[in-house]
C-alpha atoms as a PDB file:
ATOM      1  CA  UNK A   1      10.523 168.477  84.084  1.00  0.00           C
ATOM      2  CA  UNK A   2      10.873 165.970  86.351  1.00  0.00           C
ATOM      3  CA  UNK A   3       9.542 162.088  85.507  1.00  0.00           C
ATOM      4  CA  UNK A   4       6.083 161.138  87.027  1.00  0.00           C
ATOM      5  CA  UNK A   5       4.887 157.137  87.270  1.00  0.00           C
ATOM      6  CA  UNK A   6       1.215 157.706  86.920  1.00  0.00           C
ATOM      7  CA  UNK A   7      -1.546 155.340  86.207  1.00  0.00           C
ATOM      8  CA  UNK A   8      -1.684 154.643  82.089  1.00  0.00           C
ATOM      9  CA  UNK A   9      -5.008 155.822  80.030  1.00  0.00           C
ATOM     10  CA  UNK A  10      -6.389 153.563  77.331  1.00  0.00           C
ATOM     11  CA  UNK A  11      -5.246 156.021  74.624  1.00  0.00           C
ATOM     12  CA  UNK A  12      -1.497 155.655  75.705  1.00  0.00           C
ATOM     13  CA  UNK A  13      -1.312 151.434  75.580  1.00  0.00           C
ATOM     14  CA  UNK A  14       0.130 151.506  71.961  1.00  0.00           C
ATOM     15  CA  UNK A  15       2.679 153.983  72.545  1.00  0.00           C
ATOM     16  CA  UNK A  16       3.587 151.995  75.816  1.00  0.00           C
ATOM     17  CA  UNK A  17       3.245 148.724  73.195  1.00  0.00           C
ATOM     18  CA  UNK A  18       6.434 150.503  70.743  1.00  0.00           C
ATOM     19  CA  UNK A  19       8.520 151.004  73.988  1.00  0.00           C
ATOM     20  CA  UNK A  20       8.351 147.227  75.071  1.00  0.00           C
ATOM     21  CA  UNK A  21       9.045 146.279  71.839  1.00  0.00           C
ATOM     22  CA  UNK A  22      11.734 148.427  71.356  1.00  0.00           C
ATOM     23  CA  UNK A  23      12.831 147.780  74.396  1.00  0.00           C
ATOM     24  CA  UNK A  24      12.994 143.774  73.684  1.00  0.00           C
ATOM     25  CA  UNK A  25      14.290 144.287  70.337  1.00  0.00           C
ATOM     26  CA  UNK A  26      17.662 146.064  71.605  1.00  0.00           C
ATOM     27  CA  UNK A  27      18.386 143.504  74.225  1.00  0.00           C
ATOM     28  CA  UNK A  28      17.950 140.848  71.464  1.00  0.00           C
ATOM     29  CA  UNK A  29      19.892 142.861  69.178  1.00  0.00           C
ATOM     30  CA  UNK A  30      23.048 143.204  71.838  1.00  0.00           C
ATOM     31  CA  UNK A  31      23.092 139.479  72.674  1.00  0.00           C
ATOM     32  CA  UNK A  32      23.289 139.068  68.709  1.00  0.00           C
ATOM     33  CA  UNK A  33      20.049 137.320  67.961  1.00  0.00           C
ATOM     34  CA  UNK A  34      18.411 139.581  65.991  1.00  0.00           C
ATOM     35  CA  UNK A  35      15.294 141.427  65.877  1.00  0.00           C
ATOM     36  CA  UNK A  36      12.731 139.284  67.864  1.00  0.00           C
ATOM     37  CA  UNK A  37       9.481 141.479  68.847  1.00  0.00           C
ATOM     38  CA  UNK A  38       7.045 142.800  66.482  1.00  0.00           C
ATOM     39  CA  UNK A  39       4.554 145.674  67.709  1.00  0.00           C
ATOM     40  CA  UNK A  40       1.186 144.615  68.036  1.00  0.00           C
ATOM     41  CA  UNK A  41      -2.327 146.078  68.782  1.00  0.00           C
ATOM     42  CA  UNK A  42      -2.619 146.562  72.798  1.00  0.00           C
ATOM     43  CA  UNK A  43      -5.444 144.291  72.792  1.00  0.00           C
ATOM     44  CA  UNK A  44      -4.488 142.078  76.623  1.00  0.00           C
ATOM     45  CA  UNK A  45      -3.054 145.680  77.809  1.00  0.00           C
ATOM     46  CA  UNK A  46      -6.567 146.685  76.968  1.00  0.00           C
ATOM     47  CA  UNK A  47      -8.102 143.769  79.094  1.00  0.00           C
ATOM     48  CA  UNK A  48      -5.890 144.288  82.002  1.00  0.00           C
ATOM     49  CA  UNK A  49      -6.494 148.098  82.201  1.00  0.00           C
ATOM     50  CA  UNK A  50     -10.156 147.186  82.266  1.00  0.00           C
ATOM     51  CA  UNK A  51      -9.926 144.645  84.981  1.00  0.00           C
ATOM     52  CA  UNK A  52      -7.303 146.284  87.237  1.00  0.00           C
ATOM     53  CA  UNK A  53      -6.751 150.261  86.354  1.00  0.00           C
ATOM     54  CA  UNK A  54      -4.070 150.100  89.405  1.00  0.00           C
ATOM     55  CA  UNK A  55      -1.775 147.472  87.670  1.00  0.00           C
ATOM     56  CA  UNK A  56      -0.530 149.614  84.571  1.00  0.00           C
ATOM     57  CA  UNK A  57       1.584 152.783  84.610  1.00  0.00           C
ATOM     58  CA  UNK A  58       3.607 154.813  82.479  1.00  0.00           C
ATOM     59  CA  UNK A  59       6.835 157.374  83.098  1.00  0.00           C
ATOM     60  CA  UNK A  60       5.799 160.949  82.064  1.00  0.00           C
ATOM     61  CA  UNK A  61       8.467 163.881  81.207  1.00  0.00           C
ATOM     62  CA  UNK A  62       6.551 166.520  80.661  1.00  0.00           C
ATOM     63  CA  UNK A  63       3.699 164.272  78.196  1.00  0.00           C
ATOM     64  CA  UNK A  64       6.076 162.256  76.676  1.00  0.00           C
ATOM     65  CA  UNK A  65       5.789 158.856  77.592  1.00  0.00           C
ATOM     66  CA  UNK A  66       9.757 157.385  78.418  1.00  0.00           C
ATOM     67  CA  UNK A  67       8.543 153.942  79.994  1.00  0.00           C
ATOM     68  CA  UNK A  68       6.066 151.333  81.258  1.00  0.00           C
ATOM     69  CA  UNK A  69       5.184 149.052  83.745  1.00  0.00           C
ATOM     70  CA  UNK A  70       2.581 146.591  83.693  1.00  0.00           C
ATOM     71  CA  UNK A  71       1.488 143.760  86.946  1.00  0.00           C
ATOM     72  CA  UNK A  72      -0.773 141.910  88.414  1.00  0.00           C
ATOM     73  CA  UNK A  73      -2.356 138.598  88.868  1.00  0.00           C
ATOM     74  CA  UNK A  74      -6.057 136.812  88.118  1.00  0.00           C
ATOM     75  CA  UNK A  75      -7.574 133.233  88.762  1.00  0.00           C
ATOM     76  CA  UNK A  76      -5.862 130.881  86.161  1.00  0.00           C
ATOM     77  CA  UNK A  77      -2.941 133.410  85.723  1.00  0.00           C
ATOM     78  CA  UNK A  78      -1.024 133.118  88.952  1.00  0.00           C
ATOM     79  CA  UNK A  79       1.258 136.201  89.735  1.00  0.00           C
ATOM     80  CA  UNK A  80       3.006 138.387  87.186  1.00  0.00           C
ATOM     81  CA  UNK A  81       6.086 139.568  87.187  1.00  0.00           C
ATOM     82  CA  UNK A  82       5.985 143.598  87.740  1.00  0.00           C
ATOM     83  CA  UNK A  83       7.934 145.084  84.814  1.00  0.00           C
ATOM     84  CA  UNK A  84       9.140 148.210  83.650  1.00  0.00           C
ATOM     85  CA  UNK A  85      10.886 149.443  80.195  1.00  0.00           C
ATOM     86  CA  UNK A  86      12.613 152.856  80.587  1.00  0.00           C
ATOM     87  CA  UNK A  87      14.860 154.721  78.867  1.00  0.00           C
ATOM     88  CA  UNK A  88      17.887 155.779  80.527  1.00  0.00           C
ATOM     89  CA  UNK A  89      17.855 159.366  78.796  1.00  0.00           C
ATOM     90  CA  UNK A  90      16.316 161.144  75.953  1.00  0.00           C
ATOM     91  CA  UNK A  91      19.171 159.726  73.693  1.00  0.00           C
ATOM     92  CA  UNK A  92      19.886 156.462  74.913  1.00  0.00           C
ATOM     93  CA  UNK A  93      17.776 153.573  73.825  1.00  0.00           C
ATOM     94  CA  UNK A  94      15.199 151.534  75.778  1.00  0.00           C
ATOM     95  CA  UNK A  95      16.294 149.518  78.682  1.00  0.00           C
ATOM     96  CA  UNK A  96      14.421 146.466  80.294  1.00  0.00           C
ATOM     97  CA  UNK A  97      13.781 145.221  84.144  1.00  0.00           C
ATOM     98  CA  UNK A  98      12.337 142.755  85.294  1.00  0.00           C
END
């Protein structure tokens, strides 16, 4: 099937958590420091979904979720950065762009 960037549902933010953290973990792990990201409960993906539905998305294939991307910006915050974590293909490991 062919990949669709869609808007992200509240029941897919802690899948989309696991592929930013592995995602950060392999660059880490190329550049030899290590392990640095630990998954954590969506709770500010949560938030931001809540406050601006347009600003999250995931990658689809079919229902499998291969990346997200996540922007946006709010009073205090300034601008974020728009960024994505995909994988390359259904064997190769997460990549990150920023």
């Amino acid at each position: 099937m062919a990949i669709v960037d869609r808007p992200s549902r509240e029941d897919e933010l802690a899948r989309a958590e696991e592929l930013v953290t592995a995602s950060i973990n392999d660059l880490t792990l190329r550049h030899g420091f290590g392990r640095m990201a630990t998954v954590r409960p969506p709770h500010f993906q949560s938030f931001s979904l809540k406050d601006d539905p347009d600003g999250l998305w995931v990658a689809d294939d079919g229902g499998e979720i291969l990346g997200f991307a996540f922007s946006g910006s709010a009073a205090g915050f300034g601008s974020w950065r728009n960024c994505s974590w995909r994988r390359a293909s259904k064997a190769a490991v997460w990549a990150m762009h920023c």
